[in-house]
N, C-alpha and C. Protein backbone atom coordinates (compact mmCIF):
# COMPACT_ATOMS: atom_id res chain seq x y z
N UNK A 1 45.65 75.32 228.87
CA UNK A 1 45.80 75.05 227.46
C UNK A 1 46.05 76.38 226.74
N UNK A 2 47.06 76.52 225.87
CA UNK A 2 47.61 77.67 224.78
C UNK A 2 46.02 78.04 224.00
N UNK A 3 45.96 79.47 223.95
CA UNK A 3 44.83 79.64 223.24
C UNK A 3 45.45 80.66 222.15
N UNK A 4 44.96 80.57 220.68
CA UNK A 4 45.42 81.46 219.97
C UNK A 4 44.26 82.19 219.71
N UNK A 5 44.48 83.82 219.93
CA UNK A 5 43.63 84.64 219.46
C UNK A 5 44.09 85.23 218.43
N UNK A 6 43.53 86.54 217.45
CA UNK A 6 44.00 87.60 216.41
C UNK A 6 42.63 87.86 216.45
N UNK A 7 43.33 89.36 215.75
CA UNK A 7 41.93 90.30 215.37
C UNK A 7 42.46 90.51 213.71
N UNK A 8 41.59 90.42 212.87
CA UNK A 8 42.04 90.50 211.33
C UNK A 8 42.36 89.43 211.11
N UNK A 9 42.15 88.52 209.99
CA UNK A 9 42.31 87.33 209.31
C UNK A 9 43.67 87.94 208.23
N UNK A 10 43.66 88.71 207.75
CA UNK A 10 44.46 88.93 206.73
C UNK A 10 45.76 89.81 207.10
N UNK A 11 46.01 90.44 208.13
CA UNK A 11 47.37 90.44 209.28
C UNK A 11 47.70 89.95 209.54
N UNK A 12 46.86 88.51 209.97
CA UNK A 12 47.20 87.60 210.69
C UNK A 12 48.39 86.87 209.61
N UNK A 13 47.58 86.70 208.52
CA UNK A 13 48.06 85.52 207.54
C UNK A 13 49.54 86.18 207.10
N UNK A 14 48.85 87.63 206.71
CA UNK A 14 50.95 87.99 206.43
C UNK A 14 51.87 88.05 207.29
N UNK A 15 51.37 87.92 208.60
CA UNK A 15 52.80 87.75 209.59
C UNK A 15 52.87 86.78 209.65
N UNK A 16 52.03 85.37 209.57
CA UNK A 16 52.85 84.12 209.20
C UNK A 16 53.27 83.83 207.89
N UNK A 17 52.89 84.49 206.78
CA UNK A 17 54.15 84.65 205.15
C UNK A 17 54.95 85.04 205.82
N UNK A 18 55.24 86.18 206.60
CA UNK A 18 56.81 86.89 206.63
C UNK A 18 57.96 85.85 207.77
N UNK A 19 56.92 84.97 208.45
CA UNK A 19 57.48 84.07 208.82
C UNK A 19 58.42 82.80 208.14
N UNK A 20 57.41 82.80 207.14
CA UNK A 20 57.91 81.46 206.23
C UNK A 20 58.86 82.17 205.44
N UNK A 21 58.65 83.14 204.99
CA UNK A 21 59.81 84.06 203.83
C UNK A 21 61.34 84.25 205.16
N UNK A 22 61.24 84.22 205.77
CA UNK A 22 62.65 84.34 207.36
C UNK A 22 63.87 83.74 206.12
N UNK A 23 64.61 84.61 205.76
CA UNK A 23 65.95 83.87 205.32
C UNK A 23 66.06 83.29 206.39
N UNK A 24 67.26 81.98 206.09
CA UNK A 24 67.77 81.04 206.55
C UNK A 24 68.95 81.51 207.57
N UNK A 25 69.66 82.68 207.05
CA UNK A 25 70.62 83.56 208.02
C UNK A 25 69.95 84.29 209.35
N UNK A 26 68.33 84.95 209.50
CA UNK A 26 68.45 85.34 209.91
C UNK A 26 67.69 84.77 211.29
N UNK A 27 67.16 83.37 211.18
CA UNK A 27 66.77 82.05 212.12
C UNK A 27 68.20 81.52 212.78
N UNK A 28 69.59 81.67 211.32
CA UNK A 28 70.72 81.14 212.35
C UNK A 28 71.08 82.55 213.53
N UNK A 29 70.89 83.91 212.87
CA UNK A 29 71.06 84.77 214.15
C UNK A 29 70.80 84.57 215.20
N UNK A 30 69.28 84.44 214.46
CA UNK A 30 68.19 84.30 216.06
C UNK A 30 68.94 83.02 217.32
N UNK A 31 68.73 81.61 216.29
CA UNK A 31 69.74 81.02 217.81
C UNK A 31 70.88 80.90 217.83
N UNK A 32 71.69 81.63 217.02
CA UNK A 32 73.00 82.05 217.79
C UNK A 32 72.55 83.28 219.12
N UNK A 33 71.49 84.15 218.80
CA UNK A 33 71.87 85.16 220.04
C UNK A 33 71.00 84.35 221.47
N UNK A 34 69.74 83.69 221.41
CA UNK A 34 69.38 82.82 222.03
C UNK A 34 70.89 81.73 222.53
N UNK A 35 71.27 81.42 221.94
CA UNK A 35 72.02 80.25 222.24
C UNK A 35 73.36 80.76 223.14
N UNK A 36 73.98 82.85 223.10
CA UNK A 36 74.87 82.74 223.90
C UNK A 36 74.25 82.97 225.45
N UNK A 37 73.31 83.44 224.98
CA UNK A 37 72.51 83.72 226.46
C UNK A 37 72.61 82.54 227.11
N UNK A 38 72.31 81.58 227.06
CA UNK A 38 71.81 79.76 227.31
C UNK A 38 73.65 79.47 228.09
N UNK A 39 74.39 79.81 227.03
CA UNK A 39 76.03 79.59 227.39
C UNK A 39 76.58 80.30 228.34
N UNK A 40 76.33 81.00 228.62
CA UNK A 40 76.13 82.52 229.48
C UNK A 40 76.07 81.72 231.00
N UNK A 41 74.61 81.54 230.92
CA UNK A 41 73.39 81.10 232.03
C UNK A 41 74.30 79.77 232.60
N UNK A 42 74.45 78.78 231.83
CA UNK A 42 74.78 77.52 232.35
C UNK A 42 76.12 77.18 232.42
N UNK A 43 77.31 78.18 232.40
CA UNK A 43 78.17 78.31 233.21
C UNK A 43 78.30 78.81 234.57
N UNK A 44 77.44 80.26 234.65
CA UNK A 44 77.29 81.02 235.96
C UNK A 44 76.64 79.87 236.66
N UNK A 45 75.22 79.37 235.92
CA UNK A 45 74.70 78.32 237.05
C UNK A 45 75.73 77.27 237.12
N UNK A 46 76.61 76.60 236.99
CA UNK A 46 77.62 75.91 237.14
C UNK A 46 78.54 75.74 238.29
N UNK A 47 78.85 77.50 238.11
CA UNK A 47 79.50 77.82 239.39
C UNK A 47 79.11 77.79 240.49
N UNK A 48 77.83 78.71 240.35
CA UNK A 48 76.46 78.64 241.57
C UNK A 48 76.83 77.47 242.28
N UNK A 49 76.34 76.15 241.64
CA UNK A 49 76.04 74.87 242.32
C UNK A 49 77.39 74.42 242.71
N UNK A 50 78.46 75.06 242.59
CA UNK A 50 79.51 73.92 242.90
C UNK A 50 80.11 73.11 241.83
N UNK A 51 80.00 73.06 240.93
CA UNK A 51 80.24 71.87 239.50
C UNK A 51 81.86 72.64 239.21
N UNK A 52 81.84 73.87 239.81
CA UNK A 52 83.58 74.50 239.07
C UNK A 52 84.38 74.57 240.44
N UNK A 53 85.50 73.45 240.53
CA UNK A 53 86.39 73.47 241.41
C UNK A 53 87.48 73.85 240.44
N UNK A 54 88.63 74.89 240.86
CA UNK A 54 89.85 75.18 240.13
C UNK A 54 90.30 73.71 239.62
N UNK A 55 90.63 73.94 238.56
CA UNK A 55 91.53 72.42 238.42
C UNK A 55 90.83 71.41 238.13
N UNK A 56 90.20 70.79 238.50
CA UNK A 56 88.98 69.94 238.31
C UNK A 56 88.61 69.63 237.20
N UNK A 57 88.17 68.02 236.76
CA UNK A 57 87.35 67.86 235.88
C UNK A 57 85.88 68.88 235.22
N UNK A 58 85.36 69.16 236.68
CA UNK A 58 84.08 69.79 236.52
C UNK A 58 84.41 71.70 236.01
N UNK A 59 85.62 71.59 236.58
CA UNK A 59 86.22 73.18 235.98
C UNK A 59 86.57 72.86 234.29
N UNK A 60 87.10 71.68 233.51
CA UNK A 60 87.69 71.94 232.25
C UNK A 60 86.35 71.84 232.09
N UNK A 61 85.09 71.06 232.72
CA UNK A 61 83.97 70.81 231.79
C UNK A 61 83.37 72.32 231.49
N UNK A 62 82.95 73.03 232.50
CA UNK A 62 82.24 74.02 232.53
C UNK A 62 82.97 74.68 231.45
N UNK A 63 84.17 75.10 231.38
CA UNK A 63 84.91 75.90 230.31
C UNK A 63 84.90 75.62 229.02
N UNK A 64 84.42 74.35 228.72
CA UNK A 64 84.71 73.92 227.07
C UNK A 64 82.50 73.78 226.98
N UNK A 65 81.84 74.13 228.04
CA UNK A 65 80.01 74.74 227.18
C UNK A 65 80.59 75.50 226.03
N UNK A 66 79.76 75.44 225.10
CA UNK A 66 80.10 75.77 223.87
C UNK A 66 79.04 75.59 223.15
N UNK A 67 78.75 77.03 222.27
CA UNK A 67 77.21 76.76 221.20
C UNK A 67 78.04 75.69 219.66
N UNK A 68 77.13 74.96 219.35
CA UNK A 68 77.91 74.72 217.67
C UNK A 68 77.16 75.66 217.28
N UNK A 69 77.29 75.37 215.54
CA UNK A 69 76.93 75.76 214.24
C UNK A 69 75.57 75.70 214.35
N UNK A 70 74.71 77.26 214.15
CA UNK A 70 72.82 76.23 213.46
C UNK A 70 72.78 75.65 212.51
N UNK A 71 71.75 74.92 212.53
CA UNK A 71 71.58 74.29 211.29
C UNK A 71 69.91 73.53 211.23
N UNK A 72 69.66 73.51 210.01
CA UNK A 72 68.14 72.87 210.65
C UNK A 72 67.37 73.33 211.32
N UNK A 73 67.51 75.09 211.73
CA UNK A 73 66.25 75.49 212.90
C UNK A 73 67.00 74.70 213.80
N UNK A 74 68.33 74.60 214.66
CA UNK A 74 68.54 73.92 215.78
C UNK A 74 69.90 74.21 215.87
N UNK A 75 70.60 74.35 217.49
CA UNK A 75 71.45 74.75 217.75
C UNK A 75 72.01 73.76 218.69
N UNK A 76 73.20 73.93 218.58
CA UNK A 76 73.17 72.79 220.01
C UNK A 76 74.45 73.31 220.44
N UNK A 77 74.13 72.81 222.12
CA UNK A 77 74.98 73.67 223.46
C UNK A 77 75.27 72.69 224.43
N UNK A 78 76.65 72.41 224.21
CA UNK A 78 77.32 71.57 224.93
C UNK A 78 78.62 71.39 225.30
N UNK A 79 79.09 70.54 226.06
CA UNK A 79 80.56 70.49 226.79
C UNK A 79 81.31 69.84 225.75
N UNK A 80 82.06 70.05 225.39
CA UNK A 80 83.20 69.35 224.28
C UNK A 80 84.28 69.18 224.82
N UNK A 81 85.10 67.84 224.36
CA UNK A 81 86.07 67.62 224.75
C UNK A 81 86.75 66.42 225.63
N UNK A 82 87.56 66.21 226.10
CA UNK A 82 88.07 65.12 227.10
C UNK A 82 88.65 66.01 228.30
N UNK A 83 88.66 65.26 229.22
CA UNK A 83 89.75 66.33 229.99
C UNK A 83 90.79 64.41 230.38
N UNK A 84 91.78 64.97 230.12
CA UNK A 84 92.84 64.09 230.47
C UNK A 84 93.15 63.90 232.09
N UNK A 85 93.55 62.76 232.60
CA UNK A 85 93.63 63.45 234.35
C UNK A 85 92.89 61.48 234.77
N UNK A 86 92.71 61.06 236.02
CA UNK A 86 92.17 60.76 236.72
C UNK A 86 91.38 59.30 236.21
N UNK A 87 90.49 59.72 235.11
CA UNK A 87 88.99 59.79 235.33
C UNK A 87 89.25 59.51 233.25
N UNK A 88 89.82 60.63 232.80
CA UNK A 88 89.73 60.52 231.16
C UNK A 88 88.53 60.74 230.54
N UNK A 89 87.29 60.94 231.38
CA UNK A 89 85.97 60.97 231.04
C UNK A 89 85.84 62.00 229.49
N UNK A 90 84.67 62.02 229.46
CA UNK A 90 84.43 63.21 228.07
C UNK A 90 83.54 64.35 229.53
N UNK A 91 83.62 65.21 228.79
CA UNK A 91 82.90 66.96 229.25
C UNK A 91 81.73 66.52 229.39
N UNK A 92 81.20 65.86 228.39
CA UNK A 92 79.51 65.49 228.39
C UNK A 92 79.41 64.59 229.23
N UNK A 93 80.33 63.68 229.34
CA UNK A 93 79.94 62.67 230.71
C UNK A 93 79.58 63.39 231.96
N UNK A 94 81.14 64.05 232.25
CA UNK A 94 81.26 65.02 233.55
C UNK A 94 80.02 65.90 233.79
N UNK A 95 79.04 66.36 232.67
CA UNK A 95 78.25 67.22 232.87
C UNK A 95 77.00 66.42 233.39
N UNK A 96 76.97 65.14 232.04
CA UNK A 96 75.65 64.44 232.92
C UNK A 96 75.78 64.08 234.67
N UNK A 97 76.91 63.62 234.67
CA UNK A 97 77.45 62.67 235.96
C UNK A 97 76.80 64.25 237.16
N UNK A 98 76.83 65.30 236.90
CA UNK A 98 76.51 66.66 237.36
C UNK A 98 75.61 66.61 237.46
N UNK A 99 74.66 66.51 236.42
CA UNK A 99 73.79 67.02 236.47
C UNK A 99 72.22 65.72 237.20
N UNK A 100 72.63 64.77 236.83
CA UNK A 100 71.65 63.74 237.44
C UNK A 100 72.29 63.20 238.29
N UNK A 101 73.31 63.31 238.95
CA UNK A 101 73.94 62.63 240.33
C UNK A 101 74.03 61.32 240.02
N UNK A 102 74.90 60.79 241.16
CA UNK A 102 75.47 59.63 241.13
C UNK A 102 74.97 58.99 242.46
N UNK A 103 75.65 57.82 242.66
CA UNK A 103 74.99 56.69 243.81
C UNK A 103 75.62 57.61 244.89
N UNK A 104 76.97 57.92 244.41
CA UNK A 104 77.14 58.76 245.93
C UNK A 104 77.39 60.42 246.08
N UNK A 105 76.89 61.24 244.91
CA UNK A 105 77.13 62.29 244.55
C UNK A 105 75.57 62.67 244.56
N UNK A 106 75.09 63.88 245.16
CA UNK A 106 73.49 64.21 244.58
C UNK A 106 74.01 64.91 243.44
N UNK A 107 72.85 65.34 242.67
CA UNK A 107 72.48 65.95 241.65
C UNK A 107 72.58 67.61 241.45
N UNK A 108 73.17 67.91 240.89
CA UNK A 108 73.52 69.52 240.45
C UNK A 108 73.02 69.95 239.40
N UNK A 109 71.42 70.04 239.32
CA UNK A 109 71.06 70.26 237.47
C UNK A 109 71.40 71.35 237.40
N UNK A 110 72.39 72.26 237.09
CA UNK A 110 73.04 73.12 236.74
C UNK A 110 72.38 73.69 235.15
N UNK A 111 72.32 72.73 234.30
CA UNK A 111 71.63 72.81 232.97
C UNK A 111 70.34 73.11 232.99
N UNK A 112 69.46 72.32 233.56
CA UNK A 112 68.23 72.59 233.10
C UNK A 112 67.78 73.87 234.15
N UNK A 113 68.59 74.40 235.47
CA UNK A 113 68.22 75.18 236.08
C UNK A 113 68.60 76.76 235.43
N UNK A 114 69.53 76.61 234.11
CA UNK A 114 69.78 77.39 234.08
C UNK A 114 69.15 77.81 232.63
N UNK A 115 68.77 77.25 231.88
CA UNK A 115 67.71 76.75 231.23
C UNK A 115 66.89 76.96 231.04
N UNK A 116 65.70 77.19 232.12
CA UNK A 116 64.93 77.55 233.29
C UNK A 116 64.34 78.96 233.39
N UNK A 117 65.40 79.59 234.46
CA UNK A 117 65.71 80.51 234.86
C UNK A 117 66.53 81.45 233.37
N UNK A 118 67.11 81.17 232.82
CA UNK A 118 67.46 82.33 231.47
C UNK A 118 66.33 82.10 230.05
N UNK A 119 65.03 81.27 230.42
CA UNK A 119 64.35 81.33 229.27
C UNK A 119 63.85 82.52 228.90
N UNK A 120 63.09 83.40 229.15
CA UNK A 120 63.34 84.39 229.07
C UNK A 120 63.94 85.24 228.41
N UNK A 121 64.59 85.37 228.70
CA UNK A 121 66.26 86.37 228.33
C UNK A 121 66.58 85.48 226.67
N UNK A 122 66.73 84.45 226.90
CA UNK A 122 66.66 83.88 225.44
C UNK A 122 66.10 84.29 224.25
N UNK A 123 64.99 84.01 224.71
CA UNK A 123 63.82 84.64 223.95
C UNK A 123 63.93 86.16 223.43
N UNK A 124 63.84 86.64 224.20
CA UNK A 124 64.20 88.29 224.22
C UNK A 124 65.41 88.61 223.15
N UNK A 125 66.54 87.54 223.37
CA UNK A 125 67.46 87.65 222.38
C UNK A 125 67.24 87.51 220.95
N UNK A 126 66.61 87.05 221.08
CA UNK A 126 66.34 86.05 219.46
C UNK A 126 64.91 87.08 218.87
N UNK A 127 64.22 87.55 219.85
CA UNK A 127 62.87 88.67 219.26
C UNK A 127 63.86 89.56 219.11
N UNK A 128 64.73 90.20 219.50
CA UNK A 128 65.35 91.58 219.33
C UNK A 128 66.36 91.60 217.91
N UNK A 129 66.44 90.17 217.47
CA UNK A 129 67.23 89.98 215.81
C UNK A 129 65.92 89.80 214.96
N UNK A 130 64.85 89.01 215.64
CA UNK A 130 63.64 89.14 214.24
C UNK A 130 63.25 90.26 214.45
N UNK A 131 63.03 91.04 214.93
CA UNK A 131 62.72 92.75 214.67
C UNK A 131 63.70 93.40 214.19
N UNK A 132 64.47 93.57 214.67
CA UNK A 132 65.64 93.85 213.48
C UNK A 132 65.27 93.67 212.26
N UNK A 133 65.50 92.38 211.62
CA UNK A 133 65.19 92.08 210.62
C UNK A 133 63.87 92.69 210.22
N UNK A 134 62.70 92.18 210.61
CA UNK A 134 61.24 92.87 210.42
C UNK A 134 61.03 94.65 209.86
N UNK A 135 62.11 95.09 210.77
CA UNK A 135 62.55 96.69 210.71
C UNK A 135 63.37 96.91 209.45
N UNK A 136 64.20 96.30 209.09
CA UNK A 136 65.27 96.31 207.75
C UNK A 136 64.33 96.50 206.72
């Protein structure tokens, strides 16, 4: 179970004001730089597993991961697009169909392994713009 400690009641309380005072720009930094790391991660893991054959559905998918816009404290990171060909599927299909396997395909969580494994580094991204800021 998460335990919260502090020493000082009244440090404590102004680093959560300076929390709530966070312009709105500098939360979209934060997961924009969180969010290329994530885009980063779950292409390489992509490749890793096999999901990028030249040519391939699973190759246009991997190429069109893509962060949107923040908004809301929330970012979102995903495959966009159709790939024309075969199949006509959407990117997001191709990725689920990847990532939780099929009746005759196993499973490539490519996403959540990469996910995972770059949390971390995420993080790190997104502390190194609120200090920034904190420092300004």
């Amino acid at each position: 179970m998460a335990k919260l400690e502090f020493d000082g009641l009244v440090d404590f309380g102004l680093d959560i004001q300076k929390m709530i005072d966070m312009p709105a720009h500098v939360i979209d930094d934060m997961l924009n730089a969180a969010a290329d790391v994530l885009v980063d991660a779950q292409k390489a893991s992509g490749h890793k597993m096999g999901v990028y054959d030249k040519g391939s559905d699973e190759a246009h998918m991997i190429d069109s991961i893509k962060k949107g816009k923040p908004g809301g404290g929330s970012i979102y990171i995903r495959p966009s697009g159709h790939k024309k060909g075969r199949h006509g599927r959407s990117n997001q299909a191709i990725a689920f169909l990847n990532e939780y396997g099929t009746s005759t395909q196993h499973a490539r969580p490519f996403v959540r392994t990469a996910n995972e494994d770059s949390a971390d580094a995420a993080i790190d991204a997104a502390e190194a713009v609120y200090d920034a800021w904190l420092n300004s």
